[in-house]
Structures are given as structure tokens and as C-alpha cells.
C-alpha atoms as a PDB file:
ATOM      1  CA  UNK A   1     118.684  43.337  29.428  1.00  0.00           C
ATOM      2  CA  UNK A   2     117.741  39.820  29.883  1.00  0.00           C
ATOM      3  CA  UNK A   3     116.599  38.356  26.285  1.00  0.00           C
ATOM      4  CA  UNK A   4     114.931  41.201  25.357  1.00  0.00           C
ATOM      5  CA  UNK A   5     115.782  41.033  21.830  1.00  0.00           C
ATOM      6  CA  UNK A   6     114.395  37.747  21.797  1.00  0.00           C
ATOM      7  CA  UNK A   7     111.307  37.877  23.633  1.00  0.00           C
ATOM      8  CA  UNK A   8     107.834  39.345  21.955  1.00  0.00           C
ATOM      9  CA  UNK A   9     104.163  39.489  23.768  1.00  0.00           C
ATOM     10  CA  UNK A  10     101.035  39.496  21.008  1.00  0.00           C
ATOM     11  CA  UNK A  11      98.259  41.274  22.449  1.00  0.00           C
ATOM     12  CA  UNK A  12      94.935  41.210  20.007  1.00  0.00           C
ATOM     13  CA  UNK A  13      91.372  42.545  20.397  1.00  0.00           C
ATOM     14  CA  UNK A  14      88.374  41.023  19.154  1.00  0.00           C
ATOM     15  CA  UNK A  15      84.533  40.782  18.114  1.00  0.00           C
ATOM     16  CA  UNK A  16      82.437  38.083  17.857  1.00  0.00           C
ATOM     17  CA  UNK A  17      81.439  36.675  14.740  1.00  0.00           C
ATOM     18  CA  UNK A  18      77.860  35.568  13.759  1.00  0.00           C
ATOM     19  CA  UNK A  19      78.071  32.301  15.369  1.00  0.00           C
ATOM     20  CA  UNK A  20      79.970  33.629  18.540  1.00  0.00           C
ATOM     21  CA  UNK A  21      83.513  33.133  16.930  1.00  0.00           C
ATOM     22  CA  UNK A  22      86.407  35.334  17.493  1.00  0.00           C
ATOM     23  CA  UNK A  23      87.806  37.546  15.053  1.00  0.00           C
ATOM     24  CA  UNK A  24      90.826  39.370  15.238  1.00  0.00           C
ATOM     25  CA  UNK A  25      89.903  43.339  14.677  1.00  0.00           C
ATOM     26  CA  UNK A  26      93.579  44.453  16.367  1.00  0.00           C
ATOM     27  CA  UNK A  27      96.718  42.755  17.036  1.00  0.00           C
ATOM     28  CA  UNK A  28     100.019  44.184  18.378  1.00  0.00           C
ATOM     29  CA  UNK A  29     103.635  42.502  18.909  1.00  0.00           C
ATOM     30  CA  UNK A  30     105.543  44.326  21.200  1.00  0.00           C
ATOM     31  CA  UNK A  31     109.357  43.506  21.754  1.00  0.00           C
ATOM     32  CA  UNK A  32     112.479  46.022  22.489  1.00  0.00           C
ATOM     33  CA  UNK A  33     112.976  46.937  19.038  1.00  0.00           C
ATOM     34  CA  UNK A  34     109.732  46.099  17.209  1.00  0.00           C
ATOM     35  CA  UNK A  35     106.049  47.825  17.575  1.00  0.00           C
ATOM     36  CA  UNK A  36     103.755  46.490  15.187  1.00  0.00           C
ATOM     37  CA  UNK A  37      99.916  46.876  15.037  1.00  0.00           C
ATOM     38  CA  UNK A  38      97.311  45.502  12.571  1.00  0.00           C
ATOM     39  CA  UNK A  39      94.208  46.524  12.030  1.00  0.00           C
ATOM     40  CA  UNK A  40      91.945  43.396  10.435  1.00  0.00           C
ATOM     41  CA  UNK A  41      88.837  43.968   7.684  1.00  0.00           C
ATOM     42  CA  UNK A  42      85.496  41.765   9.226  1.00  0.00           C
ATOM     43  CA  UNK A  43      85.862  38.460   7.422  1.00  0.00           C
ATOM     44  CA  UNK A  44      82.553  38.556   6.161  1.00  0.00           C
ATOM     45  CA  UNK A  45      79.870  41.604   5.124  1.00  0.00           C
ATOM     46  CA  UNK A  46      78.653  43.312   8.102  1.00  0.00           C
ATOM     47  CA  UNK A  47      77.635  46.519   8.926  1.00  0.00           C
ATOM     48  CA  UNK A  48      79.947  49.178  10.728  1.00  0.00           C
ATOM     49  CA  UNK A  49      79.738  48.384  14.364  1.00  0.00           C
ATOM     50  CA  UNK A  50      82.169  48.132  17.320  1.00  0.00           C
ATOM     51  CA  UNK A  51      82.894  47.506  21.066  1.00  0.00           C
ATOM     52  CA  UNK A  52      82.279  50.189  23.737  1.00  0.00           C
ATOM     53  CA  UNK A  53      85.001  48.510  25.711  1.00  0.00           C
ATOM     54  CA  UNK A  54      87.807  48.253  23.688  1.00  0.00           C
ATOM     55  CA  UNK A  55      86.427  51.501  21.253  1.00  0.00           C
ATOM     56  CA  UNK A  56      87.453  49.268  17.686  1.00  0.00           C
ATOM     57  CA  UNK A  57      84.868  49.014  14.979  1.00  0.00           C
ATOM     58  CA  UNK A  58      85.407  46.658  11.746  1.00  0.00           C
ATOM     59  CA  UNK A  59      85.605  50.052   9.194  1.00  0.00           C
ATOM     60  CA  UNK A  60      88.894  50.428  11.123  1.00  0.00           C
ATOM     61  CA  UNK A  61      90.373  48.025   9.512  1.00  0.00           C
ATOM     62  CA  UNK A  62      93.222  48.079   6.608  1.00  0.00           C
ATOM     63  CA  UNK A  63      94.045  44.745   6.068  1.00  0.00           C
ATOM     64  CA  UNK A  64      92.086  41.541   4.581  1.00  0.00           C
ATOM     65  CA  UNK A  65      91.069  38.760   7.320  1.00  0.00           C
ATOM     66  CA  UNK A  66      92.118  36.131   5.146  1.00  0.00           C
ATOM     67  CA  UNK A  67      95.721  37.245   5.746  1.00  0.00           C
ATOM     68  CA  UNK A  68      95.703  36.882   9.531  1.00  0.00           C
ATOM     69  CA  UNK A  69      97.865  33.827   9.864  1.00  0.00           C
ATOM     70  CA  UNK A  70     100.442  35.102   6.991  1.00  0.00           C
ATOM     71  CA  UNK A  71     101.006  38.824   8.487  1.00  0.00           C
ATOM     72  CA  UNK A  72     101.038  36.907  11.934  1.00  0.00           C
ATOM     73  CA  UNK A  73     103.123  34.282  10.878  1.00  0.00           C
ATOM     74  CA  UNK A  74     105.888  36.195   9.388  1.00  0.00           C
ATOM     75  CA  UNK A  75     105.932  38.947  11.971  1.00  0.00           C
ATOM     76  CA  UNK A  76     107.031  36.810  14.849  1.00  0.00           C
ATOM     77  CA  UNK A  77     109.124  34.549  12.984  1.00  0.00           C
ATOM     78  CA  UNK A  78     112.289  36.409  14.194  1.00  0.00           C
ATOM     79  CA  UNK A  79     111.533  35.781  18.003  1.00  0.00           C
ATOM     80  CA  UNK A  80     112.582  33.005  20.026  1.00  0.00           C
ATOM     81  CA  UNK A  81     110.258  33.379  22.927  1.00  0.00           C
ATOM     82  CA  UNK A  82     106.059  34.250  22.298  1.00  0.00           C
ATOM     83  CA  UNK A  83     103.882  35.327  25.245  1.00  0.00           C
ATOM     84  CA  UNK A  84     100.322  36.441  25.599  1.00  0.00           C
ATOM     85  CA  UNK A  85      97.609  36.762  28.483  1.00  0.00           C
ATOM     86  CA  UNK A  86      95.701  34.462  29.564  1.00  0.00           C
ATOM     87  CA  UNK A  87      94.472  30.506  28.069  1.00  0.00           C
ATOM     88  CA  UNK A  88      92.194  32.031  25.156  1.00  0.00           C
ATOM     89  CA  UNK A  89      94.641  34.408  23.865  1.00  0.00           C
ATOM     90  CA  UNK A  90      97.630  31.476  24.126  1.00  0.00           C
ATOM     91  CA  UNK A  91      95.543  28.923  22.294  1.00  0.00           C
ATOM     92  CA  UNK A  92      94.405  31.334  19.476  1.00  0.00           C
ATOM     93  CA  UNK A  93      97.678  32.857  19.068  1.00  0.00           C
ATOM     94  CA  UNK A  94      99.255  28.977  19.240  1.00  0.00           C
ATOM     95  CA  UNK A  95      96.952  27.322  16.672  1.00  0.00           C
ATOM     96  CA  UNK A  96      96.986  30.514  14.434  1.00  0.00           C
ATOM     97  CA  UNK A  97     100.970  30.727  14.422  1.00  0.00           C
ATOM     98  CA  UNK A  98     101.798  26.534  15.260  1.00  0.00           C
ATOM     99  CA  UNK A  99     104.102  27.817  17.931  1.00  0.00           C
ATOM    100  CA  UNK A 100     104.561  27.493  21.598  1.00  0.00           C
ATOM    101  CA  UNK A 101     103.040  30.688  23.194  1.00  0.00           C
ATOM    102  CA  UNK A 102     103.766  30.732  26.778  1.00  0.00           C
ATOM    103  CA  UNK A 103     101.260  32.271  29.392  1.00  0.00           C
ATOM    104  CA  UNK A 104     101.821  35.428  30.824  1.00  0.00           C
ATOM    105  CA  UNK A 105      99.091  34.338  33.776  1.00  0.00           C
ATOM    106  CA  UNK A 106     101.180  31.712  34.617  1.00  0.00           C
ATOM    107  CA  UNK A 107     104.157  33.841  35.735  1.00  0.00           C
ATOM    108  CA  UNK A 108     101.833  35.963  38.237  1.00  0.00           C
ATOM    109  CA  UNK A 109     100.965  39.127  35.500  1.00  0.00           C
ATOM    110  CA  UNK A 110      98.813  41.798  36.415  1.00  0.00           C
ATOM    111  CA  UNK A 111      95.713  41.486  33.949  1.00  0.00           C
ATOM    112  CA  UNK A 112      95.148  44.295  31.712  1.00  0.00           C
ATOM    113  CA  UNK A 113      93.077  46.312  33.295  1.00  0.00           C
ATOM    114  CA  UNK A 114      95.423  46.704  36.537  1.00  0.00           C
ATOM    115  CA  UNK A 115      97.619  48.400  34.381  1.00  0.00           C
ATOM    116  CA  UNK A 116      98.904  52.212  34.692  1.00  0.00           C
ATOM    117  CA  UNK A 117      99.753  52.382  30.847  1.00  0.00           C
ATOM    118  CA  UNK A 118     102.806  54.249  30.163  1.00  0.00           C
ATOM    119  CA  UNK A 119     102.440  53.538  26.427  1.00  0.00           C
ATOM    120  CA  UNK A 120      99.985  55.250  24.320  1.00  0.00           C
ATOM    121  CA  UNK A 121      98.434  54.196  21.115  1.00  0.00           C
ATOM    122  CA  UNK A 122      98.068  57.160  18.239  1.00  0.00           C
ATOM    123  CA  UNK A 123      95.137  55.893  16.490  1.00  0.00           C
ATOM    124  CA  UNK A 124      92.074  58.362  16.665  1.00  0.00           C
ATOM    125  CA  UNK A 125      89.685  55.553  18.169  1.00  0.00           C
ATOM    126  CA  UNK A 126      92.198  55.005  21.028  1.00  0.00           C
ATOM    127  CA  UNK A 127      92.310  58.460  22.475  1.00  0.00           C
ATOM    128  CA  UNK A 128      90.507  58.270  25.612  1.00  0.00           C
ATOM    129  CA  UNK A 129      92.049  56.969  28.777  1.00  0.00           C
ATOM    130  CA  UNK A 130      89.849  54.333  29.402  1.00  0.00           C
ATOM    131  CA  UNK A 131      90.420  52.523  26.421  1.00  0.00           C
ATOM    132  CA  UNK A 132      92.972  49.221  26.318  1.00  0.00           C
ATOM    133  CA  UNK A 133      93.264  48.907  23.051  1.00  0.00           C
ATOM    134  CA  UNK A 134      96.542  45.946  22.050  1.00  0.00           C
ATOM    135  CA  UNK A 135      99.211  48.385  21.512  1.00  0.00           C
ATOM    136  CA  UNK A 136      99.145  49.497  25.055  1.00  0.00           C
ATOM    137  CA  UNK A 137      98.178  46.632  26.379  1.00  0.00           C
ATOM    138  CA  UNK A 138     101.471  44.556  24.756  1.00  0.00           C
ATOM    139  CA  UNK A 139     103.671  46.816  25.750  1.00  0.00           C
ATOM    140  CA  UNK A 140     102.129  47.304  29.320  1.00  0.00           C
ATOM    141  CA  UNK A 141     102.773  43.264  28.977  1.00  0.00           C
ATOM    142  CA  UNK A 142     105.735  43.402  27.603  1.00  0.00           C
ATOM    143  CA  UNK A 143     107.215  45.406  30.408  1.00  0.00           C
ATOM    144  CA  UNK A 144     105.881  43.183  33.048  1.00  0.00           C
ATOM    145  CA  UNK A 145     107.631  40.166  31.072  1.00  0.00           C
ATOM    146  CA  UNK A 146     110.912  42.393  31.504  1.00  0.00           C
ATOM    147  CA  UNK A 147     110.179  42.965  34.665  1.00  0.00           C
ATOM    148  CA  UNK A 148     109.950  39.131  35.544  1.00  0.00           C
ATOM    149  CA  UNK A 149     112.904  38.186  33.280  1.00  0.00           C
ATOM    150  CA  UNK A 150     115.437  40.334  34.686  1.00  0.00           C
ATOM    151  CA  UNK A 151     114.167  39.867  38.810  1.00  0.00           C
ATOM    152  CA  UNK A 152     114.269  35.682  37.916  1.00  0.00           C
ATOM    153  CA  UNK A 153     118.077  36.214  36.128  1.00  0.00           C
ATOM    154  CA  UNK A 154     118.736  37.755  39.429  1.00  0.00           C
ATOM    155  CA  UNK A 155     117.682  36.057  42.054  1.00  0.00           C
ATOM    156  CA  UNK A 156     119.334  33.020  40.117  1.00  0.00           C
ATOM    157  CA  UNK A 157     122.397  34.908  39.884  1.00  0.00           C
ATOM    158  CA  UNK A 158     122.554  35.650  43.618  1.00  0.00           C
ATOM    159  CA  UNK A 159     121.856  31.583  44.929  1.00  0.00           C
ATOM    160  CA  UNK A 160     124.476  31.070  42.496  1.00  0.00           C
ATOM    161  CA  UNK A 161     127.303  33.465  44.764  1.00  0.00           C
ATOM    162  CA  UNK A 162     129.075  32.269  47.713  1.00  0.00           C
ATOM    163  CA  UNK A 163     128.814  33.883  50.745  1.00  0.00           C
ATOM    164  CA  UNK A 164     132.135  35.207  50.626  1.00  0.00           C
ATOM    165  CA  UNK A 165     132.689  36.916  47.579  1.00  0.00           C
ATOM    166  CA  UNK A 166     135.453  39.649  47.854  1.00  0.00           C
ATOM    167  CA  UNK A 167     139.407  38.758  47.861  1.00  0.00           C
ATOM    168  CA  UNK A 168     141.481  39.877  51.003  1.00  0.00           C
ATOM    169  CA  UNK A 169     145.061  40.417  49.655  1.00  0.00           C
ATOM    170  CA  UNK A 170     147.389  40.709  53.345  1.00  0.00           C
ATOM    171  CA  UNK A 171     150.077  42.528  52.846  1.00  0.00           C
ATOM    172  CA  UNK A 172     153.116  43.075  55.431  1.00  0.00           C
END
């Protein structure tokens, strides 16, 4: 498989904050060998609340807000290659982590929501069908990536063939 070890999407969920910002509720790294999902406190007090459209609420959260860039940080260190969805996500992930996120828009992905998720999440709050909550949406990404990856490696490896690639041996 084409770089697959190396290569990681970061898919996170959201709310807005008080003054419109965006805070990380969710966040998932997907890769070959890694799944990882983190589930973020609210950075400030706030009653329990959440999103009809993703299904997360802020008392779903484990860890402490002010840890987002460290458990981020040292999560993806191992991986060569970063992608995520779309300029928002890129620029978040990008300024949170100080690495080069590339764009998953850019090389022609499906959004989200035209996805046919063959991954499924096991949290409670992600149990209905409707719901794209980051785990299935990175891997639903992360395939895709693969998907591009390994068609690009081979249409480079076939302009790179001769027309006339077997060996006649003549014998008498």
C-alpha cells in the first residue's frame, strides 16, 4: 500500500463558543494502524448542550480543553503526511499542530456527507445512521486518501512503461 503507514487524516467536530469561536468537542486521526478519538471538556462553564447534526454535547467529554494542542501535538508526531477536509479544518488543524496539513478538497474528495460509511463509531451518542461523527468521517477520509494515493502511484507507474514490455527469447 502506497505510504499508508505514513499518511494520517484528522477529522474534528465542533461547537461554537460564546463569541462564535470554534471549539474542538471530537477529534479523530485515522491512519492504517492507528484509530484515535478524543473527546474535549467545554473550555469554559456552560451548561450541557449539543448539536442535532453531529449528536455531541460538551458532558461528553473526558479530556481538559487546555490540552488540545499537547494530545494533538504528540499524536501525529509519528506521521509524515497530515490531511483534513476542507480550508477551515486545514488552517485549524495547521496553526494548532505548526505543521503542513494538506487539503483533502484539493485532490477532488467527496465531502462528508456523500459518504457510504463503512466504519462505525461505538460511542452511545453516535448510534444512529445519520450521524457523522469524526471517527467515521476520518476513516471514510482516510480511505478516499488511499484510494487517490494508490490510483496516482499507478497511473505514474504505467507513463513510466514502454510500450513494449515483455522479452521474446527466439529459439531454433
Amino acid at each position: 500500500m502506497v505510504g499508508a503507514s505514513r499518511e494520517a487524516v484528522i477529522d474534528f467536530k465542533f461547537l461554537r463558543g460564546r463569541q462564535n469561536e470554534t471549539f474542538v468537542n471530537e477529534l479523530c486521526i485515522a491512519s492504517l494502524t492507528i484509530s484515535e478519538t478524543f473527546r474535549f471538556k467545554s473550555p469554559y462553564k456552560v451548561s450541557d448542550h449539543g448539536s442535532s447534526e453531529n449528536g455531541i454535547n460538551w458532558a461528553d467529554g473526558l479530556i481538559e480543553y487546555k490540552d488540545l494542542h499537547t494530545v494533538v501535538t504528540e499524536a501525529v508526531a509519528g506521521f509524515a503526511h497530515l490531511y483534513a477536509y476542507g480550508v477551515s479544518k486545514v488552517t485549524f488543524i495547521s496553526c494548532l499542530t505548526g505543521r503542513t496539513i494538506h487539503n483533502l478538497e484539493d485532490m477532488g474528495c467527496h465531502t462528508a456527507y456523500s459518504f457510504s460509511h463503512k466504519h462505525w463509531c461505538t460511542m452511545s451518542c453516535h448510534k444512529f445512521p445519520k450521524i457523522a461523527c469524526a471517527t467515521k468521517t476520518a476513516h471514510s477520509f482516510y480511505d478516499s486518501l488511499m484510494h487517490y494515493l494508490q490510483t496516482k502511484d499507478y497511473v505514474q507507474s504505467l507513463s513510466n512503461m514502454s510500450r513494449h514490455t515483455a522479452s521474446f527469447v527466439a529459439a531454433l
